[in-house]
Protein backbone atom coordinates (compact mmCIF):
# COMPACT_ATOMS: atom_id res chain seq x y z
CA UNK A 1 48.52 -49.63 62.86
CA UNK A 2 49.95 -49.54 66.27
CA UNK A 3 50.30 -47.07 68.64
CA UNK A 4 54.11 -46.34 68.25
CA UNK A 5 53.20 -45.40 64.53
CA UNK A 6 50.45 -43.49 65.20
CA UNK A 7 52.69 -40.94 66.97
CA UNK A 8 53.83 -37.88 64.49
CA UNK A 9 57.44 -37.63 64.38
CA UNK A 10 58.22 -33.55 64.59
CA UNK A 11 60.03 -32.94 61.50
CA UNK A 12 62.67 -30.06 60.98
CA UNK A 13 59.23 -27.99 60.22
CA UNK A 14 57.36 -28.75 62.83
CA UNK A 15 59.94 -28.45 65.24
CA UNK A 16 58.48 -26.09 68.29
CA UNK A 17 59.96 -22.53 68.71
CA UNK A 18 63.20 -22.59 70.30
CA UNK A 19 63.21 -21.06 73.78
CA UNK A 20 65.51 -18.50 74.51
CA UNK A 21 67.08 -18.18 77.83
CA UNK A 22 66.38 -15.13 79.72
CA UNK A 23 69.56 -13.05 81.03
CA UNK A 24 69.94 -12.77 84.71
CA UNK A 25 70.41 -9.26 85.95
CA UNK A 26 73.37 -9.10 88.03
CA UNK A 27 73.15 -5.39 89.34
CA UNK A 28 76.58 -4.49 87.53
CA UNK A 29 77.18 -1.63 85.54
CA UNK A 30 77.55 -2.28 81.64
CA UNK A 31 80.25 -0.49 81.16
CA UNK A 32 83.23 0.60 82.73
CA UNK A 33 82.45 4.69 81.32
CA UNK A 34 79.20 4.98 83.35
CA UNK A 35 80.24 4.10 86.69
CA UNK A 36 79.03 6.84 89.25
CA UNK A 37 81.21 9.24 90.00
CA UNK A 38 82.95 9.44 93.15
CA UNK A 39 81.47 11.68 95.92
CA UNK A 40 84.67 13.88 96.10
CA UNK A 41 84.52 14.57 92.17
CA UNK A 42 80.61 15.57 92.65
CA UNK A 43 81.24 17.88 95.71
CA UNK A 44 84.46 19.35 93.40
CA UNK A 45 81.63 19.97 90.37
CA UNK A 46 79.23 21.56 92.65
CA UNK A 47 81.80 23.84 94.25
CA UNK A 48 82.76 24.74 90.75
CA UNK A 49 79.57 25.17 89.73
CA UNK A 50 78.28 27.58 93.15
CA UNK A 51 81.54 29.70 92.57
CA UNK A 52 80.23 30.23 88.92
CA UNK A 53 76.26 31.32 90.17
CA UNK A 54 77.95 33.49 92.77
CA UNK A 55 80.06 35.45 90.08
CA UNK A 56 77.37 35.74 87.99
CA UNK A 57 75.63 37.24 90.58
CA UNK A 58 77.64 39.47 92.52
CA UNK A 59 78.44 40.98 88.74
CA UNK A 60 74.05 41.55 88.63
CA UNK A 61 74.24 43.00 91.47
CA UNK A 62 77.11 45.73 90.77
CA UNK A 63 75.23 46.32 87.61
CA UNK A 64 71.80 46.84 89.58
CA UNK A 65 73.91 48.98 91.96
CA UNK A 66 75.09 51.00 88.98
CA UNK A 67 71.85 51.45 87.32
CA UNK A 68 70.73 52.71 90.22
CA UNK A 69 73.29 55.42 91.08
CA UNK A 70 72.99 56.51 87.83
CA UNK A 71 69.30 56.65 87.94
CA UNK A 72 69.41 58.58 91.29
CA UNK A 73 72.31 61.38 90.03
CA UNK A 74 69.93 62.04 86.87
CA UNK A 75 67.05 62.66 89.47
CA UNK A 76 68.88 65.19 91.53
CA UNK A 77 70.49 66.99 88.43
CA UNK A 78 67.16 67.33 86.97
CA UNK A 79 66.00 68.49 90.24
CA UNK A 80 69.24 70.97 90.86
CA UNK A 81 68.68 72.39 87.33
CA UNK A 82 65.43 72.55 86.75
CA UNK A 83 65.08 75.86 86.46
CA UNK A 84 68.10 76.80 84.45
CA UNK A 85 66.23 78.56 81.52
CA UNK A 86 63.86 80.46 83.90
CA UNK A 87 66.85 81.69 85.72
CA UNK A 88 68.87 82.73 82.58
CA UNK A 89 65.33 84.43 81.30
CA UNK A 90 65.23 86.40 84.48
CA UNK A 91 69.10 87.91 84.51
CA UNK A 92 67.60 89.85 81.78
CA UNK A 93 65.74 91.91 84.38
CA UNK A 94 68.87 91.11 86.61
CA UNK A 95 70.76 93.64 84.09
CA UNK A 96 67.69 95.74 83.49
CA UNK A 97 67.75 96.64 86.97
CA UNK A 98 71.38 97.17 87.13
CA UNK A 99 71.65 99.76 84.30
CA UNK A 100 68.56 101.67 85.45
CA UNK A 101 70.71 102.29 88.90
CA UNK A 102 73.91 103.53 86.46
CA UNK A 103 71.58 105.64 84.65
CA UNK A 104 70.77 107.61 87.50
CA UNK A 105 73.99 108.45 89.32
CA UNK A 106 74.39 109.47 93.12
CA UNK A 107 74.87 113.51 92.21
CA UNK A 108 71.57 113.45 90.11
CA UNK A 109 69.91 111.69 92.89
CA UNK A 110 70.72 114.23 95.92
CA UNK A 111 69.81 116.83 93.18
CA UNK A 112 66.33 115.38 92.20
CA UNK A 113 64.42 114.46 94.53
CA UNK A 114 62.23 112.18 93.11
CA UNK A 115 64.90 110.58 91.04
CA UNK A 116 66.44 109.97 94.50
CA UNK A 117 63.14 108.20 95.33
CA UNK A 118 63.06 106.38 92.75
CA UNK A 119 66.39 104.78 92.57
CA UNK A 120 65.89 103.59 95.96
CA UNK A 121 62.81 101.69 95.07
CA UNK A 122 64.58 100.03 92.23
CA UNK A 123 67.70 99.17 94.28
CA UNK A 124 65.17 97.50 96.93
CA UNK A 125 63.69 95.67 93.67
CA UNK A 126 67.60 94.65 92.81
CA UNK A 127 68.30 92.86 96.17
CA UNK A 128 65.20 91.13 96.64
CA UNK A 129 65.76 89.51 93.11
CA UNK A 130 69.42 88.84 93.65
CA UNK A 131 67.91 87.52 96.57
CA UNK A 132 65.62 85.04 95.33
CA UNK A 133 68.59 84.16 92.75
CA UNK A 134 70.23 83.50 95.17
CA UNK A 135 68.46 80.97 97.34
CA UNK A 136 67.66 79.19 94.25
CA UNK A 137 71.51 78.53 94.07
CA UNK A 138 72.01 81.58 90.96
CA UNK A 139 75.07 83.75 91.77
CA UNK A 140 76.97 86.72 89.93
CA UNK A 141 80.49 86.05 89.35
CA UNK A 142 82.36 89.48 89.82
CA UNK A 143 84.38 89.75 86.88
CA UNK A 144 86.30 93.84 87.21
CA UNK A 145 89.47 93.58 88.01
CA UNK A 146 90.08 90.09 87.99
CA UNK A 147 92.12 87.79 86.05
CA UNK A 148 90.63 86.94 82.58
CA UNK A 149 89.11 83.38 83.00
CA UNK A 150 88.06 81.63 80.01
CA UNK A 151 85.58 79.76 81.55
CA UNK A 152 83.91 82.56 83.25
CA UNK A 153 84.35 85.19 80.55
CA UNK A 154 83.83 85.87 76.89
CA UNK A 155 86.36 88.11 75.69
CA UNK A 156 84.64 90.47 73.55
CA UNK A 157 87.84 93.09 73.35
CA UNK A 158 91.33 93.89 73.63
CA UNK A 159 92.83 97.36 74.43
CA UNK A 160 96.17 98.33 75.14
CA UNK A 161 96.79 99.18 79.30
CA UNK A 162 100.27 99.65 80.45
CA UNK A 163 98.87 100.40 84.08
CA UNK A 164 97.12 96.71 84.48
CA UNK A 165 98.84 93.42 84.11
CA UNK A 166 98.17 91.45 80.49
CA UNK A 167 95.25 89.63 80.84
CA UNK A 168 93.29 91.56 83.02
CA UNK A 169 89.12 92.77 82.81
CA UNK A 170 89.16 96.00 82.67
CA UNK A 171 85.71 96.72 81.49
CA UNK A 172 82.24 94.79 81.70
CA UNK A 173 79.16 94.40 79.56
CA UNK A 174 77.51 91.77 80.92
CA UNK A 175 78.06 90.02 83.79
CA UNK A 176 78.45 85.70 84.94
CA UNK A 177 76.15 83.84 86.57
CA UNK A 178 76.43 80.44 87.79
CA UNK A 179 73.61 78.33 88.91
CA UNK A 180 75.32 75.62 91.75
CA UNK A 181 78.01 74.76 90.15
CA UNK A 182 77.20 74.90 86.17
CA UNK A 183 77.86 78.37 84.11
CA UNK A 184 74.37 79.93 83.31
CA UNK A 185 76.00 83.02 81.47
CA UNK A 186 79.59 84.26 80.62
CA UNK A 187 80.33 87.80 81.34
CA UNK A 188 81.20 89.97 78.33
CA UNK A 189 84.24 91.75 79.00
CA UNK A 190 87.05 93.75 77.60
CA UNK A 191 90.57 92.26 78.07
CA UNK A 192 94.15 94.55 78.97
CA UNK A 193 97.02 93.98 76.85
CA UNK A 194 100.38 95.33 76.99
CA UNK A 195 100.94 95.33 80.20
CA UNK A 196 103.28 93.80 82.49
CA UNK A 197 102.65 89.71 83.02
CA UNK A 198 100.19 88.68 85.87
CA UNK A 199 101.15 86.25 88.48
CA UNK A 200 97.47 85.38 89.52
CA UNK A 201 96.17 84.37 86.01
CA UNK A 202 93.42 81.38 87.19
CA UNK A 203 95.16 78.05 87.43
CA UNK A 204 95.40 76.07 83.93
CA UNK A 205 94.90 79.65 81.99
CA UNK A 206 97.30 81.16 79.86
CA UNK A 207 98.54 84.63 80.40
CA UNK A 208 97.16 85.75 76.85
CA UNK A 209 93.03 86.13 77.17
CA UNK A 210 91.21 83.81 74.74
CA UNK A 211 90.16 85.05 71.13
CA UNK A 212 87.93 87.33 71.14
CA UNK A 213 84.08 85.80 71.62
CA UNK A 214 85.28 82.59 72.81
CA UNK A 215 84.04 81.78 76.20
CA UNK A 216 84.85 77.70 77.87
CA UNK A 217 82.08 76.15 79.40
CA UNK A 218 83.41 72.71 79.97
CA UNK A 219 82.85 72.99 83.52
């Protein structure tokens, strides 16, 4: 056998692996849709997109500044009323006080002697308590005389005066106090009737009083 024969001839099975050519990268984008955008669309996006973080903050911020007033007014209300139901306790001696001094009046004084004493030691006792009231920001609201207020006054009676406009207090039980700026206590007062129609009745009031026992405290 020569050597020509000896050689195999590669047969469709035999046949060696086909090679596959290897693609050259050419630095080009695949596609057309993920190009880079251009630097004037990304500066546009990130303008967008700083005006959006600066909204969002600047709306924290008034919401932090809210918080905060809020938080501070609760502080000084809690502060400025603290001592709302001592102070309404106390009027009770406040009144206490007062009718001892109408029990004993000026004639029975200069005729008793110590009566006369007395009643001078309990006004002294009077103004140093309205005293202290007072520098704790509790004041009497005078309430004879004056136009009936229905956020002042409780109107616990009606009589007929011809000699007083409508509407006025002619008569006082008990009288208001006001710590700052809030109502502690409405006065108790009888209300005229009959008579001829005020021109000083308080500003937003009706001439007529209010029913009898109502009292506003909206302020």
């Amino acid at each position: 056998m020569t050597e020509e024969t000896d050689k195999t001839i590669p047969t469709p099975d035999t046949a060696p692996d086909a090679v596959v050519p290897e693609t050259e990268d050419t630095g080009l984008p695949e596609a057309e849709g993920e190009a880079e955008a251009t630097p004037e669309a990304r500066i546009a996006e990130l303008e967008t997109e700083v005006e959006r973080l600066k909204t969002e903050y600047l709306r924290a911020l008034a919401d932090s500044q809210n918080t905060r007033r809020m938080a501070q007014k609760q502080i000084e209300d809690n502060n400025r009323y603290a001592v709302t139901n001592f102070a309404r306790d106390v009027l009770a001696v406040a009144d206490n006080l007062g009718r001892a001094l109408l029990a004993a009046p000026v004639e029975s004084r200069q005729s008793n002697a110590d009566l006369g004493t007395l009643a001078v030691g309990v006004e002294m006792t009077e103004k140093e308590l309205l005293s202290v009231l007072s520098r704790h920001g509790v004041t009497r609201i005078e309430s004879l005389n004056c136009p009936f207020d229905p956020h002042h006054h409780q109107a616990m009676q009606e009589v007929e005066r011809t000699d007083v406009p409508t509407g006025t207090v002619v008569q006082v039980y008990q009288d208001a106090w006001t710590l700052h700026d809030r109502l502690l206590r409405p006065a108790m007062v009888v209300v005229s009737k009959g008579g001829p129609k005020r021109d000083d009745a308080p500003a937003g009031g009706d001439d007529a009083p209010a029913p009898v026992g109502h009292v506003d405290q909206s302020v």
